[in-house]
N, C-alpha and C. Protein backbone atom coordinates (compact mmCIF):
# COMPACT_ATOMS: atom_id res chain seq x y z
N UNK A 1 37.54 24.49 -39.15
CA UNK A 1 36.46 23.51 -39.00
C UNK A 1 36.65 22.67 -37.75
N UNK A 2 37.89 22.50 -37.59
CA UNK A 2 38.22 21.42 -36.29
C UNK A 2 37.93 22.29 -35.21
N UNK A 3 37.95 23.44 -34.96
CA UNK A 3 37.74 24.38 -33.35
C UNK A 3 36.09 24.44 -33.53
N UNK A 4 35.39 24.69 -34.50
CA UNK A 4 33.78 24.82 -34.51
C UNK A 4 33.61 23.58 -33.98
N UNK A 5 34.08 21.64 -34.44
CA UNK A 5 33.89 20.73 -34.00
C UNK A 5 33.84 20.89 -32.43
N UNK A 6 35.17 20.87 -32.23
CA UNK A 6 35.22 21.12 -30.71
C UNK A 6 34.72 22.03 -30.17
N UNK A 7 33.78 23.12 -30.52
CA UNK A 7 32.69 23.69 -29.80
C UNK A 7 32.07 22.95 -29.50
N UNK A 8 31.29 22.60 -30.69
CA UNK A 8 30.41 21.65 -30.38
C UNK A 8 30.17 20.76 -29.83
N UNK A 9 30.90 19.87 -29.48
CA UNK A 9 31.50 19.21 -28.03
C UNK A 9 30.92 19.45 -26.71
N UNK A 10 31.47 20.83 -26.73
CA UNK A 10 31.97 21.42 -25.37
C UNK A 10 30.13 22.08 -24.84
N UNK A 11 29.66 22.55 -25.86
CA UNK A 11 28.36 23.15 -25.67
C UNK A 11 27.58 21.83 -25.28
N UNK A 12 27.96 20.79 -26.01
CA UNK A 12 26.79 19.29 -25.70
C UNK A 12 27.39 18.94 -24.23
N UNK A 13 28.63 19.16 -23.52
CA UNK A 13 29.39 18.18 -22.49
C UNK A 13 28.68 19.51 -21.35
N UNK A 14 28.71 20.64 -21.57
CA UNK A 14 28.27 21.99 -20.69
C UNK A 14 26.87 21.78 -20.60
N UNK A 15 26.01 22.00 -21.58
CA UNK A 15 24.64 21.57 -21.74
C UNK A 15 23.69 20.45 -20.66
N UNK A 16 24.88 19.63 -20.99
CA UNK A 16 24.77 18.14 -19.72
C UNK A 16 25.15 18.63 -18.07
N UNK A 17 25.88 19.11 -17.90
CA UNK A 17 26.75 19.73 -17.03
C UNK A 17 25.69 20.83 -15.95
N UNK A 18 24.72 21.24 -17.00
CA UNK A 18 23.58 21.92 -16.25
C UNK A 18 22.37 20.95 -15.34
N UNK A 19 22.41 19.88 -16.06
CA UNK A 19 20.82 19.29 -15.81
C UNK A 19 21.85 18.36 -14.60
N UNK A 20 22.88 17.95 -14.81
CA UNK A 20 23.40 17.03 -13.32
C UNK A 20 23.43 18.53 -12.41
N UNK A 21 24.10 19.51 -12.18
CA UNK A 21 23.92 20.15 -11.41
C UNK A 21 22.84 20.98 -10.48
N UNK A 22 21.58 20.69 -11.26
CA UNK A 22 20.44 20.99 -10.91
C UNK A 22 20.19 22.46 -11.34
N UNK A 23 20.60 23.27 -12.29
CA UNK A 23 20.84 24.90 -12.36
C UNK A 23 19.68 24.79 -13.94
N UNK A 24 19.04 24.03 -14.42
CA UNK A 24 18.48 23.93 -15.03
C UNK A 24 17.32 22.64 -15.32
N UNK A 25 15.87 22.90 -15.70
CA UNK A 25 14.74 21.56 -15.78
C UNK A 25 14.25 21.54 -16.88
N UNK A 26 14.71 19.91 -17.77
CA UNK A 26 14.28 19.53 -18.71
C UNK A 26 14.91 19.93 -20.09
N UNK A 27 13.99 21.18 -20.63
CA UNK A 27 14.85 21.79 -21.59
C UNK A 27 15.03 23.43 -21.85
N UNK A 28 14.65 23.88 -20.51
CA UNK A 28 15.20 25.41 -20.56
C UNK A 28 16.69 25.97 -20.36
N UNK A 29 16.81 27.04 -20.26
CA UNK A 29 18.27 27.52 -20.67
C UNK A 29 18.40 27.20 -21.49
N UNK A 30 20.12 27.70 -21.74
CA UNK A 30 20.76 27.86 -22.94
C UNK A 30 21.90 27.92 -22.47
N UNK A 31 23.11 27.45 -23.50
CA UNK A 31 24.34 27.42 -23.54
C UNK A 31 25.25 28.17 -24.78
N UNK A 32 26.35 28.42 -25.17
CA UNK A 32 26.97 29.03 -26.45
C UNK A 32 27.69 29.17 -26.42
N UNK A 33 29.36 29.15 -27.18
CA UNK A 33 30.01 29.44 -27.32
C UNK A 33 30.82 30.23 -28.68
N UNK A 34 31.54 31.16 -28.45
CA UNK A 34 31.81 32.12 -29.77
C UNK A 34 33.00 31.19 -30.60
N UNK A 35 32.81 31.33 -31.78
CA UNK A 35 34.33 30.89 -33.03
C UNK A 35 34.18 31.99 -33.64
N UNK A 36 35.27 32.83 -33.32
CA UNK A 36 35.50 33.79 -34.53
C UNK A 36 34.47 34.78 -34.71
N UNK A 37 33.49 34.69 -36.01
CA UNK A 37 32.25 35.52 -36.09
C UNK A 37 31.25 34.46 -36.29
N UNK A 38 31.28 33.56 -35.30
CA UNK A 38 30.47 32.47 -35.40
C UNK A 38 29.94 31.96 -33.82
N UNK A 39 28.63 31.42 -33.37
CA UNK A 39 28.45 31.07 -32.47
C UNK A 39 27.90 29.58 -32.51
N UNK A 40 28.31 28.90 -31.69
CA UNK A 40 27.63 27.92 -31.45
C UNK A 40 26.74 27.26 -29.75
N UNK A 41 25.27 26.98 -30.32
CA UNK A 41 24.29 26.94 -29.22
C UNK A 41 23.42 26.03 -29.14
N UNK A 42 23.17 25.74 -28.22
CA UNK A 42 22.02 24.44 -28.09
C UNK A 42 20.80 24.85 -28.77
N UNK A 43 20.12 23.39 -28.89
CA UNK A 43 18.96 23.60 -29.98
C UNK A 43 17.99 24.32 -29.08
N UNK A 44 16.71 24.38 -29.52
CA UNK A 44 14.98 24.89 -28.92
C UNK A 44 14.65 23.42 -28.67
N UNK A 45 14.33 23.12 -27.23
CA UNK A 45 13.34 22.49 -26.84
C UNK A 45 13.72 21.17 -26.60
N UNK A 46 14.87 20.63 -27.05
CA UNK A 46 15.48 18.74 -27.32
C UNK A 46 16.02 19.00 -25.21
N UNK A 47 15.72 17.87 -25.16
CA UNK A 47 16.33 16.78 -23.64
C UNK A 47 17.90 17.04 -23.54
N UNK A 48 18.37 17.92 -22.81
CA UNK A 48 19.22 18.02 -22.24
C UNK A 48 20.63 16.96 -22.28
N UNK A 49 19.57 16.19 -21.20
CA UNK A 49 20.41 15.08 -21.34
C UNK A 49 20.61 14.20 -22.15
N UNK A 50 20.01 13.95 -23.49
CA UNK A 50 20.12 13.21 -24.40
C UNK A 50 21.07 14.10 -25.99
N UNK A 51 21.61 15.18 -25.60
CA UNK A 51 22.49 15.93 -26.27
C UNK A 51 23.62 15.40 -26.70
N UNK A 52 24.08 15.46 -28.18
CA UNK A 52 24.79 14.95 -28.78
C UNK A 52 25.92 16.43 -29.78
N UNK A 53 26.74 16.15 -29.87
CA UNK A 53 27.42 17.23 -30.65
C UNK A 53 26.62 17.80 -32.11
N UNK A 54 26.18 16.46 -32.33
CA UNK A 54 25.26 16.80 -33.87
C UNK A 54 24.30 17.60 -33.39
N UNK A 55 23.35 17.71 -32.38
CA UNK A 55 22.59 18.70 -32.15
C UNK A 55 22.71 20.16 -32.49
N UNK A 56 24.34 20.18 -32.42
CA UNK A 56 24.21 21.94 -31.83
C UNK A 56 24.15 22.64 -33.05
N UNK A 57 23.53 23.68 -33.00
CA UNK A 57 23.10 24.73 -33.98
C UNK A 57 24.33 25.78 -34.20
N UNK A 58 24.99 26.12 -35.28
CA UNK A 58 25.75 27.17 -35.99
C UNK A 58 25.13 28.41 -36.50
N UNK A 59 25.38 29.35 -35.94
CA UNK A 59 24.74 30.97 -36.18
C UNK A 59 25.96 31.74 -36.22
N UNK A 60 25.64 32.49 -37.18
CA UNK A 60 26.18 33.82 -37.60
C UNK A 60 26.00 34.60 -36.44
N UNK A 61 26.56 35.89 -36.32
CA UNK A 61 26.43 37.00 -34.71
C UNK A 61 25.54 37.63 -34.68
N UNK A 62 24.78 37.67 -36.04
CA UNK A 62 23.19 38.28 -36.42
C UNK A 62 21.96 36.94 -36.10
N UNK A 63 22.53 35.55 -35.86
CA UNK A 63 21.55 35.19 -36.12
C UNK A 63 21.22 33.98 -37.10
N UNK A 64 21.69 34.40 -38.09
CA UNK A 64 21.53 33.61 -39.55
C UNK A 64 22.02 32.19 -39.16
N UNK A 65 21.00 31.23 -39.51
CA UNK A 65 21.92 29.63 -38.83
C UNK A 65 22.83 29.28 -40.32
N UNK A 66 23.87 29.25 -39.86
CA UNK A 66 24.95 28.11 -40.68
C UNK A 66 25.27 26.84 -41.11
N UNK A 67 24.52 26.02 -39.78
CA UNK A 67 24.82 24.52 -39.70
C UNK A 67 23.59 24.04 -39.14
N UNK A 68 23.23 23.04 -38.62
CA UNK A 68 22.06 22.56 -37.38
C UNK A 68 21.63 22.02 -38.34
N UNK A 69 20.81 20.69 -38.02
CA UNK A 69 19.09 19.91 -38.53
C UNK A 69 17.87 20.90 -37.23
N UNK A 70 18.46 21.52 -36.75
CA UNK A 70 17.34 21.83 -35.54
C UNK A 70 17.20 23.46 -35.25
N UNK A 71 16.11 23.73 -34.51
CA UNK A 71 16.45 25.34 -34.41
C UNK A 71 16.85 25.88 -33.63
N UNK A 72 17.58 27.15 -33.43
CA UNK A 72 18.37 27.16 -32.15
C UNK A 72 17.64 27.84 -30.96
N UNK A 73 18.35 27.83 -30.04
CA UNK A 73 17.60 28.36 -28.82
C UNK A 73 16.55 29.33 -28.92
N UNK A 74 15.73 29.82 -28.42
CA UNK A 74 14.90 30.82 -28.72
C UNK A 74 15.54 31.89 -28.29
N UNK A 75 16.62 31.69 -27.33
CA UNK A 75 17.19 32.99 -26.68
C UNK A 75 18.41 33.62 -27.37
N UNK A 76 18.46 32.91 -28.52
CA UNK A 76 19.50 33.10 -29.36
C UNK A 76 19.97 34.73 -29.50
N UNK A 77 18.80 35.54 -29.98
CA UNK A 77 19.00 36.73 -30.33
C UNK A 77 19.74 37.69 -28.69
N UNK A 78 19.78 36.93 -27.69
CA UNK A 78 20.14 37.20 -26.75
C UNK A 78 21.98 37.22 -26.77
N UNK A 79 22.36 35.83 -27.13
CA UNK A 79 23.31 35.40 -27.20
C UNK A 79 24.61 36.19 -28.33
N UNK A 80 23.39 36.24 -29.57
CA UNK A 80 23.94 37.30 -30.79
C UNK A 80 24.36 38.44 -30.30
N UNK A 81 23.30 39.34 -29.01
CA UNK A 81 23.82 40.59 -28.99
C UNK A 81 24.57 40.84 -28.50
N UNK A 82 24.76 39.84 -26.72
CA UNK A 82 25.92 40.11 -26.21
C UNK A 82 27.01 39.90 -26.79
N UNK A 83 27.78 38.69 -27.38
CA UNK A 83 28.80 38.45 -28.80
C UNK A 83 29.04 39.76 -29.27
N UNK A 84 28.49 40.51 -29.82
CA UNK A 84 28.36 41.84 -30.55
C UNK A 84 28.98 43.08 -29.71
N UNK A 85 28.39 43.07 -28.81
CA UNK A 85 28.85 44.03 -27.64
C UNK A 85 29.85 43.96 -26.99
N UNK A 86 30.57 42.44 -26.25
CA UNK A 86 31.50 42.25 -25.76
C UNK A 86 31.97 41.48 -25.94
N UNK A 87 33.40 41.84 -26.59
CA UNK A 87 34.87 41.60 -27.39
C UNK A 87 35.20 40.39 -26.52
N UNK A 88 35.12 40.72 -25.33
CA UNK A 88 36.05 39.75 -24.30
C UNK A 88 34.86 38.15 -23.85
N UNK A 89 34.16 38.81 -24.26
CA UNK A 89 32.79 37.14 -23.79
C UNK A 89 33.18 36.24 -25.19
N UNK A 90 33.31 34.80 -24.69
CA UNK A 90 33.44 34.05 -25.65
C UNK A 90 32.76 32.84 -25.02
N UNK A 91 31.85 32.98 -24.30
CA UNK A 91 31.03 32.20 -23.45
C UNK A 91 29.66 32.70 -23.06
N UNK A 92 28.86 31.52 -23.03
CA UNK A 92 27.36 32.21 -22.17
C UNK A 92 26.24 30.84 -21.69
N UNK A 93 26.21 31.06 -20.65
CA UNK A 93 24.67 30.24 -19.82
C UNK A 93 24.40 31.15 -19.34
N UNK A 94 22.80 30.12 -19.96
CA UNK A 94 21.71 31.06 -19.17
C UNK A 94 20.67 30.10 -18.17
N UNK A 95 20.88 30.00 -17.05
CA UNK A 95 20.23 28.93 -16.10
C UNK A 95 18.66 29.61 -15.52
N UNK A 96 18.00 28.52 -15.25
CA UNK A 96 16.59 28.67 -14.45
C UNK A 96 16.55 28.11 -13.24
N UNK A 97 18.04 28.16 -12.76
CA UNK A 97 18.51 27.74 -11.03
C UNK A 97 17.21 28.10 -9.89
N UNK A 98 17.10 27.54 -8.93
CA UNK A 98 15.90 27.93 -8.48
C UNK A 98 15.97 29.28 -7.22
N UNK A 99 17.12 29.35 -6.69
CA UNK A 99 17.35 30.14 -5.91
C UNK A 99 17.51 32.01 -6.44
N UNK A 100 18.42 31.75 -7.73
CA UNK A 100 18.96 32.52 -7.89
C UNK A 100 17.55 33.24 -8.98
N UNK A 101 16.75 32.45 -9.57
CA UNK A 101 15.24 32.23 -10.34
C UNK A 101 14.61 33.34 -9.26
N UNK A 102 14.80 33.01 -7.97
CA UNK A 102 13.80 33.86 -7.03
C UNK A 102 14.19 35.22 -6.55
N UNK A 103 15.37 35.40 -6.99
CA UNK A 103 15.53 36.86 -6.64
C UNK A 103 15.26 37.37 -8.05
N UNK A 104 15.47 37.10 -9.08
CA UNK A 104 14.91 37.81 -10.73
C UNK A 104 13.15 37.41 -9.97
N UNK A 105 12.37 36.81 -9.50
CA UNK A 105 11.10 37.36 -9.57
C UNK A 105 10.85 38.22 -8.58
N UNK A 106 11.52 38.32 -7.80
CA UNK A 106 11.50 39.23 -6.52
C UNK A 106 12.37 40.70 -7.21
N UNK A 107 12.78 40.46 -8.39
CA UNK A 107 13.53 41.36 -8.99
C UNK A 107 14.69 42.11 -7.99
N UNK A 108 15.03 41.26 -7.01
CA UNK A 108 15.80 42.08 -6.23
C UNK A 108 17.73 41.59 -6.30
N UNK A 109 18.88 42.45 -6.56
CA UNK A 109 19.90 42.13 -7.05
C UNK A 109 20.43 40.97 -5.86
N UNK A 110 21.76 40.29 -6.49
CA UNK A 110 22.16 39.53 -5.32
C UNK A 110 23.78 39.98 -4.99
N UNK A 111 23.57 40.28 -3.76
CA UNK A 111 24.98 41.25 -3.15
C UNK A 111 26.15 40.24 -3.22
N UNK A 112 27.30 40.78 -2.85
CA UNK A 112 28.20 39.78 -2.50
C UNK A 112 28.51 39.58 -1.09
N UNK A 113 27.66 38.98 -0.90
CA UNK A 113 27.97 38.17 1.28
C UNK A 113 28.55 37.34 1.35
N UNK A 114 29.24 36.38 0.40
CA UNK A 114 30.01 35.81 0.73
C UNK A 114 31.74 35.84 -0.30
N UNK A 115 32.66 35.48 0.64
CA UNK A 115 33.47 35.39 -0.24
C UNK A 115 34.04 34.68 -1.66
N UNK A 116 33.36 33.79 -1.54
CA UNK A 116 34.08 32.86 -2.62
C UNK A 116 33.10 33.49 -4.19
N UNK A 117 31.86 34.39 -3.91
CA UNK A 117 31.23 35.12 -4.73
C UNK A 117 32.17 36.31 -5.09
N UNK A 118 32.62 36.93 -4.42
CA UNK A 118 33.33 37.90 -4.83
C UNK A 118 34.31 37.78 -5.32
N UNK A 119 34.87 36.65 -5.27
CA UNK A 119 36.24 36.33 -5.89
C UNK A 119 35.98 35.88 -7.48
N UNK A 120 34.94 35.38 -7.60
CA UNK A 120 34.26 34.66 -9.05
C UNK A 120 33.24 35.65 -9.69
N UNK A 121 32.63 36.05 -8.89
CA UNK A 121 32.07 37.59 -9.63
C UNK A 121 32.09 38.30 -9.17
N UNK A 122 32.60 38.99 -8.24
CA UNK A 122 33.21 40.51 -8.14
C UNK A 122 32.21 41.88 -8.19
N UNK A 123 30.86 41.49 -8.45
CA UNK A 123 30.34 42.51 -8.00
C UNK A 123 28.66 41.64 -8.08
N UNK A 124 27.96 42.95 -7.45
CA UNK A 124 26.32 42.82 -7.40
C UNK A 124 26.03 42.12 -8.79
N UNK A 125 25.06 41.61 -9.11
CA UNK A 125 23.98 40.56 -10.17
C UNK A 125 22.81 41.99 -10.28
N UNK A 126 22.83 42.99 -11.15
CA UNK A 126 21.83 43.63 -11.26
C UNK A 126 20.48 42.78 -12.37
N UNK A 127 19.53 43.62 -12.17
CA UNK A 127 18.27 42.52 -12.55
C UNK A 127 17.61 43.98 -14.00
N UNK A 128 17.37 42.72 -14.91
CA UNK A 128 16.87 43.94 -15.84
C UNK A 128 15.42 44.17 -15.87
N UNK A 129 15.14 45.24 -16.88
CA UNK A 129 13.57 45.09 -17.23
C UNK A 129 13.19 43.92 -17.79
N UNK A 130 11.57 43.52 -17.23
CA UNK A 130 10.63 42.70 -17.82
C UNK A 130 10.72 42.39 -19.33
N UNK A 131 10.93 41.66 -19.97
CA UNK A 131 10.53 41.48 -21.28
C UNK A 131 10.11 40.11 -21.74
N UNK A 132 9.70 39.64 -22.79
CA UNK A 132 9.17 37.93 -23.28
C UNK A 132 10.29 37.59 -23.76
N UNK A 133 10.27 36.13 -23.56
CA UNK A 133 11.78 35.45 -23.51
C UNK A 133 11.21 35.49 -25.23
N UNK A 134 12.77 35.38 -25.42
CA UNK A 134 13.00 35.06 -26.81
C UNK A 134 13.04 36.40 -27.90
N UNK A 135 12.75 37.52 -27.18
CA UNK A 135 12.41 39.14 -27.72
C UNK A 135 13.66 39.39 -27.93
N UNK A 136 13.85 40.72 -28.93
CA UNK A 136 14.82 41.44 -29.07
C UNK A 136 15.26 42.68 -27.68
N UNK A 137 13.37 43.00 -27.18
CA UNK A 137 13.47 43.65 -26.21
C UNK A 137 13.94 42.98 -24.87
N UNK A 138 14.16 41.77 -24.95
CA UNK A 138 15.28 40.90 -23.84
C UNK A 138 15.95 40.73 -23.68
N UNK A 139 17.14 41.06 -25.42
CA UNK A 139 18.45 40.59 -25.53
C UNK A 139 18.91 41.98 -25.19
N UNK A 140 18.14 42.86 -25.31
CA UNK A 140 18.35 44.78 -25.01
C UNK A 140 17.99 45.59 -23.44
N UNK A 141 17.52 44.52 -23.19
CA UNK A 141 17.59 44.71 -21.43
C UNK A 141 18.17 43.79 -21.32
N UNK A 142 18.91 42.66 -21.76
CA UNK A 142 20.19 42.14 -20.71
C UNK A 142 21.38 42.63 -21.08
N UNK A 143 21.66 43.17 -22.22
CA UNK A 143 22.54 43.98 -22.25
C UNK A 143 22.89 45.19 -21.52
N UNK A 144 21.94 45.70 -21.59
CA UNK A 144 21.89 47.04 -20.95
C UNK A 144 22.23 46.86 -19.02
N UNK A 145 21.67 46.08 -18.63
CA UNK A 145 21.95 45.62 -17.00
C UNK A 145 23.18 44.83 -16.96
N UNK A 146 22.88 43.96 -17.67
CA UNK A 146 25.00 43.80 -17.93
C UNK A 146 25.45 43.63 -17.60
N UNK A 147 25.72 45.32 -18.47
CA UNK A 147 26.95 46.15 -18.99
C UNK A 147 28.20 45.45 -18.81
N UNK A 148 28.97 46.08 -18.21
CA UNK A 148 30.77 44.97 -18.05
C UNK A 148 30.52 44.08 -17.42
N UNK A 149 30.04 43.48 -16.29
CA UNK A 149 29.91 42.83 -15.48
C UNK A 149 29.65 41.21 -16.20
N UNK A 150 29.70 40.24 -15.11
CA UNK A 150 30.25 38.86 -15.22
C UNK A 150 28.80 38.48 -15.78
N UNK A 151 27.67 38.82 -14.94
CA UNK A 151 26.32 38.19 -14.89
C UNK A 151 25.02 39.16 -14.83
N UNK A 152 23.91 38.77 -14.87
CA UNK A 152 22.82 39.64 -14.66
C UNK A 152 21.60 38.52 -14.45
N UNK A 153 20.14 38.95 -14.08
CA UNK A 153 19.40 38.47 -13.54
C UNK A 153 18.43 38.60 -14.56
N UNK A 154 17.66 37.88 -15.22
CA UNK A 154 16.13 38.46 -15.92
C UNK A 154 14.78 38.32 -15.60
N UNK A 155 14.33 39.37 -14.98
CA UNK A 155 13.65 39.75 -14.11
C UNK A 155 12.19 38.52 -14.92
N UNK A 156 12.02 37.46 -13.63
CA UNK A 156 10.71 36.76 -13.59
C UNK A 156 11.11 35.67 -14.76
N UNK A 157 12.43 35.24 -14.73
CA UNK A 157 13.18 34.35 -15.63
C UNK A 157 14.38 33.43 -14.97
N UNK A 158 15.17 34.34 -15.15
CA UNK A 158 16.70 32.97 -14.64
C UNK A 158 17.89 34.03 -14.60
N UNK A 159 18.75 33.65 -14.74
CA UNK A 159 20.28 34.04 -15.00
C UNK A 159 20.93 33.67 -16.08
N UNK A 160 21.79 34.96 -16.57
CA UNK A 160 22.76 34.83 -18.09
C UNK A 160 24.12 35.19 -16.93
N UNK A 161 24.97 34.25 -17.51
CA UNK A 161 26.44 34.61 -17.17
C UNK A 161 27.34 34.81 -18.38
N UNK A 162 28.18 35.50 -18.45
CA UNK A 162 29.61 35.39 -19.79
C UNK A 162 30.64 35.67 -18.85
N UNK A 163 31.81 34.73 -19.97
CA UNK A 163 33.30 34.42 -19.57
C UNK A 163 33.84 34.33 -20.83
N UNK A 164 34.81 33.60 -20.35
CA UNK A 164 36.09 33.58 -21.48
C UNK A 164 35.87 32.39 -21.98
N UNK A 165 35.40 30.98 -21.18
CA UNK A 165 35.27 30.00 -21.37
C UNK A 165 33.77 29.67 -20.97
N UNK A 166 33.61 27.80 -20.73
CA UNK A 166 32.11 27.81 -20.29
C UNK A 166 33.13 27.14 -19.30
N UNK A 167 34.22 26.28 -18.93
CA UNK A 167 34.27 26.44 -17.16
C UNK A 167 34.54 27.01 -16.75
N UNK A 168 34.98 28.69 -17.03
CA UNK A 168 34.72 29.92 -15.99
C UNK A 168 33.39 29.76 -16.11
N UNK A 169 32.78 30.03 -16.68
CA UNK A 169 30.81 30.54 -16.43
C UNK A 169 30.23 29.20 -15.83
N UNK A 170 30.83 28.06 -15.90
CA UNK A 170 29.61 27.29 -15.23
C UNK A 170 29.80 27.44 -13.84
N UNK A 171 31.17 27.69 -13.16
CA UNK A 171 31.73 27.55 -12.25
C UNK A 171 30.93 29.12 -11.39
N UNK A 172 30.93 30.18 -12.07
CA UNK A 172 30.05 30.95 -12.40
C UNK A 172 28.87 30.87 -11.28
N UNK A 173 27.69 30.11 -12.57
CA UNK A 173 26.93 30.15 -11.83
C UNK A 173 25.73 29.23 -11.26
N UNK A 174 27.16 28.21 -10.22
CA UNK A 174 27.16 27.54 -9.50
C UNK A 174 26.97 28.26 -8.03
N UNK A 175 28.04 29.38 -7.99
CA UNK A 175 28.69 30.65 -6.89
C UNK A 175 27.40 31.07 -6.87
N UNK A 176 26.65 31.50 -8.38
CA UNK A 176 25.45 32.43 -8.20
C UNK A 176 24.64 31.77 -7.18
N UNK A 177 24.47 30.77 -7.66
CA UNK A 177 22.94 29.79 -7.23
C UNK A 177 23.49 29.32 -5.93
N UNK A 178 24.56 29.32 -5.12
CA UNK A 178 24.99 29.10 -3.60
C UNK A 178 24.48 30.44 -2.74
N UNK A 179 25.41 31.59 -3.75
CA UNK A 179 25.19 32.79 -2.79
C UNK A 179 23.60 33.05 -2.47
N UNK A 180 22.52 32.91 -4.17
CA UNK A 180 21.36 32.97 -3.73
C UNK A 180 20.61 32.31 -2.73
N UNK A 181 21.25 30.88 -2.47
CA UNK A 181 20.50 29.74 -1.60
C UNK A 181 20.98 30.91 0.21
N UNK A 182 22.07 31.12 0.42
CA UNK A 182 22.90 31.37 1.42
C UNK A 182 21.81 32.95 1.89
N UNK A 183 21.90 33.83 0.98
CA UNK A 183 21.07 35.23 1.08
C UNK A 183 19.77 35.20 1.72
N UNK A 184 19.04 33.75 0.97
CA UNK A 184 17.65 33.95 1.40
C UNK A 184 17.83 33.11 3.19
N UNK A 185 18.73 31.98 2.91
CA UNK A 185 18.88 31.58 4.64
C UNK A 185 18.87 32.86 5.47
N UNK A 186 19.55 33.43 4.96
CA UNK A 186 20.60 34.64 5.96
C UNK A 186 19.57 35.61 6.32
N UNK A 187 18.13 35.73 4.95
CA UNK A 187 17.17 36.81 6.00
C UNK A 187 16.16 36.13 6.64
N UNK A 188 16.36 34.69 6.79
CA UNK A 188 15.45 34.55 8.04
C UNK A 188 16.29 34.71 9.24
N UNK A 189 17.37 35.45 9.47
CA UNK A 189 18.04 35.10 10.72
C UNK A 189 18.60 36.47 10.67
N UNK A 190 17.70 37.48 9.94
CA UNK A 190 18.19 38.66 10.75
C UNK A 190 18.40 39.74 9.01
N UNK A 191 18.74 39.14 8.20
CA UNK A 191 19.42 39.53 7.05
C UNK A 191 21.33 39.05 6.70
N UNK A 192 21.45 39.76 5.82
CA UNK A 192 22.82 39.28 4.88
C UNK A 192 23.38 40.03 4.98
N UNK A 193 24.67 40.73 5.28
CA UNK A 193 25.22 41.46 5.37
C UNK A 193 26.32 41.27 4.10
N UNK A 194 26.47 42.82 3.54
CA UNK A 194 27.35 42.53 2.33
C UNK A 194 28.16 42.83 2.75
N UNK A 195 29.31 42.21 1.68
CA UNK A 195 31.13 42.38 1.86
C UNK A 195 30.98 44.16 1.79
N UNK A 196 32.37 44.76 2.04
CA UNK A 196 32.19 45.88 1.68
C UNK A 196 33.28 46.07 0.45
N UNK A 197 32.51 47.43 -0.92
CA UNK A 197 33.18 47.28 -1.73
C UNK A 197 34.88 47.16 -2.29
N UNK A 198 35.72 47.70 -1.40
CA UNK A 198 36.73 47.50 -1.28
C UNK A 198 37.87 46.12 -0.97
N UNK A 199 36.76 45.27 -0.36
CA UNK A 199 37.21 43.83 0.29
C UNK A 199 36.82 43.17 -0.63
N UNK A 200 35.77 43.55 -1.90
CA UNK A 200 35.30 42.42 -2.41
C UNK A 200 36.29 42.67 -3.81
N UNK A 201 36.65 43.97 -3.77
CA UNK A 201 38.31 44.13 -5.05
C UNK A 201 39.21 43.40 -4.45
N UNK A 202 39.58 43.26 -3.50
CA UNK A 202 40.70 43.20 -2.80
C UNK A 202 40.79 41.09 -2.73
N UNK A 203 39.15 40.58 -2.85
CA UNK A 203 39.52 39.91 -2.80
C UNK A 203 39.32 38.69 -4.26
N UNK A 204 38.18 39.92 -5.06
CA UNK A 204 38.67 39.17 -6.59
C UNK A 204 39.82 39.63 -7.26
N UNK A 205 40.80 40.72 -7.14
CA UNK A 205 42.41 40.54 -7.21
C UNK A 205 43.00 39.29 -6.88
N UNK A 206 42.91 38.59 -5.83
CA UNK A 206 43.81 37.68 -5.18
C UNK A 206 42.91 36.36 -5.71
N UNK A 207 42.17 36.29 -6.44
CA UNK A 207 41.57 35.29 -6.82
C UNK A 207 42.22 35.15 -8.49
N UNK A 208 42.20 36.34 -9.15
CA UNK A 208 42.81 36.53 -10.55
C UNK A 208 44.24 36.22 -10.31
N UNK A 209 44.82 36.44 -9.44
CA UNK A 209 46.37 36.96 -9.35
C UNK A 209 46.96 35.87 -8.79
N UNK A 210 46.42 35.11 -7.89
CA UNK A 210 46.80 34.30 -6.91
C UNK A 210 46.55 33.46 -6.39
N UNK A 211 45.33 32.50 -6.35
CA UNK A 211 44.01 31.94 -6.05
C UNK A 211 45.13 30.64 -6.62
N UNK A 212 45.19 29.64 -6.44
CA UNK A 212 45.28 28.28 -6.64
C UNK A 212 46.66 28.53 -7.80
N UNK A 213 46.88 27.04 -8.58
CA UNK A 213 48.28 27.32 -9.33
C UNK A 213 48.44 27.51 -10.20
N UNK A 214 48.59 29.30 -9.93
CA UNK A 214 49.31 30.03 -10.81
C UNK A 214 50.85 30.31 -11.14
C-alpha cells in the first residue's frame, strides 16, 4: 500500500512537471506509472496544475479501476496495453508538445541529428497509424510502432514515451520536443542531417555506461 501511495505522488509531482515545462495545455496528456499488476494514472479532464495525489486513478492492466473518485485518462486503454506488452516499461507520458505535435501531423519520423537525442533515445520516433484517441485501435497502433523502442509519435496527436521511471521519460521527452524544435530550424537552412547509425550506438552506450556519476 505504501509504494501505490508513493505512486501516486510521483504521477501528481510528474503531471505538474508537464504543464511548467510547456510539453502539455490545460488538461491533455497523460501520465502512469506501473505497481506490480497495477497502474496508476491521471484522471480525464481535471487542471493539471491543481493535481493532488488523491486525484490519481488505480487500474488493473485490463483496465478495471481499483481506487479513484474520478475517471481515468481516456488514454488509459493505451497505457494498459503497453504495461502488458513490455516487461521492462514501468513508466509512461504522453505529451501534446508542440514541436514534436508537428511532425505526428506531418506524420513524418524524427531522426537523431543531434547528440544528446541519441544518447536518451537512441533511435528514430516512428509515427503510427491514424486512430481516435481513447480507441483500442490506438493503444494497437502505438504498440505496434513502438515496438522496443523508447518512444513513438501518434500520428495527428502527440507523443507516448516509456522508461523505467517517469524521470527517465520526462527527461525523455524534453530531448524529443528540443530535437523536434532543432529539425524543423535545420530545414529552413538547407535540412538536418542525421547522426549515422553506428555513432548514434556508439554514443547511447557511453551515455548508459558512462555519461555522468556512475
Amino acid at each position: 500500500m505504501l509504494e501505490l501511495e508513493k505512486a501516486k505522488e510521483q504521477v501528481a509531482f510528474y503531471a505538474k512537471k508537464l504543464v511548467e515545462k510547456g510539453l502539455v495545455l490545460e488538461t491533455w496528456g497523460n501520465v502512469s506509472v506501473r505497481v506490480g499488476e497495477e497502474m496508476v494514472i491521471t484522471p480525464s479532464g481535471l487542471d493539471y496544475s491543481k493535481l493532488n495525489f488523491i486525484d490519481m486513478v488505480v487500474l488493473d492492466l485490463h483496465g478495471n479501476k481499483k481506487e479513484g473518485r474520478w475517471k481515468p485518462s481516456s488514454e488509459s486503454p493505451l497505457h494498459c496495453l503497453i504495461y502488458r506488452k513490455r516487461k521492462d516499461v514501468n513508466a509512461i507520458i504522453h505529451t501534446h508538445s508542440l514541436y514534436a505535435t508537428s511532425f505526428a501531423v506531418a506524420r513524418k519520423e524524427i531522426k537523431p541529428v543531434v547528440e544528446d537525442f541519441a544518447q536518451v533515445v537512441g533511435s528514430r520516433i516512428e509515427v503510427t497509424d491514424y486512430a481516435l484517441p481513447g480507441s483500442d485501435a490506438l493503444a494497437m497502433n502505438c504498440v505496434q510502432a513502438l515496438g522496443d523502442n523508447p518512444a513513438v509519435l501518434l500520428s495527428n496527436h502527440g507523443v507516448v514515451a516509456v522508461g523505467k521511471t517517469l524521470e527517465e521519460v520526462l527527461l525523455m521527452c524534453k530531448i524529443i520536443e528540443k530535437t523536434a524544435q532543432i529539425s524543423i530550424y535545420a530545414s529552413m537552412l538547407g535540412g538536418p542531417h542525421e547522426i549515422k547509425k553506428e555513432n548514434v550506438k556508439e554514443l547511447r552506450e557511453y551515455f548508459m555506461e558512462c555519461y555522468g556519476q556512475k
